[in-house]
N, C-alpha and C. Protein backbone atom coordinates (compact mmCIF):
# COMPACT_ATOMS: atom_id res chain seq x y z
N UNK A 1 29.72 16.03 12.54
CA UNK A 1 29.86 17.30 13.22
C UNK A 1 29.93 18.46 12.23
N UNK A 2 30.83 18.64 10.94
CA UNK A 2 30.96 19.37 9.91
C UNK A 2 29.51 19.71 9.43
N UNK A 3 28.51 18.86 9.50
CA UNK A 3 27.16 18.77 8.90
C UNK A 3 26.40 19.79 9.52
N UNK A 4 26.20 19.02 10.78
CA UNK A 4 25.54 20.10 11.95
C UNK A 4 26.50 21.44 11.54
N UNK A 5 27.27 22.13 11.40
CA UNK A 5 28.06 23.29 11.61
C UNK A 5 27.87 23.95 10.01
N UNK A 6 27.57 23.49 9.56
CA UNK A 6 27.53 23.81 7.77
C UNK A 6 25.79 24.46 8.00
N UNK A 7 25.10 23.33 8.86
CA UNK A 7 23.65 23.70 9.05
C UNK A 7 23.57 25.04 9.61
N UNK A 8 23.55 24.99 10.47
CA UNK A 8 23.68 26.09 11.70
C UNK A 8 23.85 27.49 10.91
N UNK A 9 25.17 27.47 10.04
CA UNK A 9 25.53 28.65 9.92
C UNK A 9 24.71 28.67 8.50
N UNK A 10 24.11 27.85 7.89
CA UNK A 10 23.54 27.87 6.78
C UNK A 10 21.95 29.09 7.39
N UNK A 11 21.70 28.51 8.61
CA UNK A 11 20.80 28.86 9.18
C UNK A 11 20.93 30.34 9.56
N UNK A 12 21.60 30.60 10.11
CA UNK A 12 22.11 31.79 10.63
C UNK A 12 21.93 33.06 9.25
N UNK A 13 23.10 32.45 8.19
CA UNK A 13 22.86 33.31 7.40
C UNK A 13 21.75 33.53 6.71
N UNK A 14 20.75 32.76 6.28
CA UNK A 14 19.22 33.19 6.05
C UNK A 14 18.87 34.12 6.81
N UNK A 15 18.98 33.89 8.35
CA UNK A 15 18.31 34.82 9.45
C UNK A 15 18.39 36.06 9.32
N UNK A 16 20.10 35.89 8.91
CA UNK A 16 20.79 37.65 8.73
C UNK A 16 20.24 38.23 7.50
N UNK A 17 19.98 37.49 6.85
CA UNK A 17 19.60 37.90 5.16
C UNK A 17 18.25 38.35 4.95
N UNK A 18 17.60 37.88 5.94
CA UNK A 18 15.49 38.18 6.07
C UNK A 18 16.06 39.15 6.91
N UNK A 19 16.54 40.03 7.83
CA UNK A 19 16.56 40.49 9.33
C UNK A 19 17.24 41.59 8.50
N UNK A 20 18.23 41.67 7.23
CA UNK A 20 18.53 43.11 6.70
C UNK A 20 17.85 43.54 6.09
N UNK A 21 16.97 42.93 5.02
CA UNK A 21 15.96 43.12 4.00
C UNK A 21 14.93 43.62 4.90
N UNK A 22 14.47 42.87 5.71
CA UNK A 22 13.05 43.87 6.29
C UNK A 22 13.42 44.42 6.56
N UNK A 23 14.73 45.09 7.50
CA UNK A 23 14.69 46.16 8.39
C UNK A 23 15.34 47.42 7.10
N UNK A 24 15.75 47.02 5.86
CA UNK A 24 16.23 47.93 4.94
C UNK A 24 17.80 48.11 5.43
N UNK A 25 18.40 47.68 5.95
CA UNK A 25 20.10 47.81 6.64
C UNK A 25 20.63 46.50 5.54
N UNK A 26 21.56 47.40 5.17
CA UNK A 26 23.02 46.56 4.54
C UNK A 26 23.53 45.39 5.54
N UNK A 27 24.05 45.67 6.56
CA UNK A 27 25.63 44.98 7.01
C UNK A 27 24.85 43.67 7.29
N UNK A 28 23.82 43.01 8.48
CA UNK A 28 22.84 41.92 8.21
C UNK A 28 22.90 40.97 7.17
N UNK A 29 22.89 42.06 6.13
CA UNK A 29 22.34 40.78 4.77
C UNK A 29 24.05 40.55 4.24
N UNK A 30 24.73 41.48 4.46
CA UNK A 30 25.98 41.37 3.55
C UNK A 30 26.92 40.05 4.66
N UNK A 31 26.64 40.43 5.57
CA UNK A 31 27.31 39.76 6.99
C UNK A 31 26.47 38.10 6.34
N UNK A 32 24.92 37.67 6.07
CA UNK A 32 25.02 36.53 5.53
C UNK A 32 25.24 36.12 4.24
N UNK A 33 25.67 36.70 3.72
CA UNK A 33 26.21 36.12 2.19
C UNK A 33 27.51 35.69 2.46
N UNK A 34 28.28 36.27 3.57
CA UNK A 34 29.62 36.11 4.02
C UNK A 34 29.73 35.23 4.52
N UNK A 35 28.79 34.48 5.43
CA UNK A 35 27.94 33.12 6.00
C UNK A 35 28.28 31.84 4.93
N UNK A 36 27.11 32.35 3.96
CA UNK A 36 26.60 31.13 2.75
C UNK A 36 28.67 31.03 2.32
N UNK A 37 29.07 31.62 1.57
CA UNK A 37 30.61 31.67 1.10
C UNK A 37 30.95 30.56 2.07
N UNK A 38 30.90 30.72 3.45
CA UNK A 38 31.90 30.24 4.64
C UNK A 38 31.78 28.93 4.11
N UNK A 39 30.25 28.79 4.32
CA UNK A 39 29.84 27.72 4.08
C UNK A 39 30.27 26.73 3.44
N UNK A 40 29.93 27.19 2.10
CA UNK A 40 30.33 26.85 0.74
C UNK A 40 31.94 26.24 0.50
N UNK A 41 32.78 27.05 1.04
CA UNK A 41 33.98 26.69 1.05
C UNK A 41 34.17 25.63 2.23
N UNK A 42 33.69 25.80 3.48
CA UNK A 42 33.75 23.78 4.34
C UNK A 42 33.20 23.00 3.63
N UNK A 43 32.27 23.26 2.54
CA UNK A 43 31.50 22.07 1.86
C UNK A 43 32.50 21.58 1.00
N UNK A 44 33.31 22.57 0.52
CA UNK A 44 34.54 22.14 -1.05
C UNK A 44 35.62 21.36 -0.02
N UNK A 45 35.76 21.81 1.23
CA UNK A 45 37.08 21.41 2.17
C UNK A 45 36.30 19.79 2.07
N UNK A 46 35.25 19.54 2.76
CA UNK A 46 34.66 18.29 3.05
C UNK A 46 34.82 17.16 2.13
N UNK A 47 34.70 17.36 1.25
CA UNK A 47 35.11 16.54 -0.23
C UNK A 47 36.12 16.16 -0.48
């Protein structure tokens, strides 16, 4: 379940990260780097 949910939001934050860059808007891309982090840190919890 952790896997799928690590995915998802792995997913998500790409989305946000292509979706600020084209459109030239900050909060999008900053909102997925905040994503990847989340991420990153259930991956260190998972271990």
């Amino acid at each position: 379940m952790k896997n799928v949910l690590l995915l998802i939001l792995l997913l998500i934050a790409v989305a946000m990260i292509i979706l600020g860059v084209k459109a030239s808007i900050l909060p999008p891309a900053l909102t997925g780097v905040g994503f990847i982090v989340i991420a990153l840190l259930f991956y260190r919890k998972k271990e």
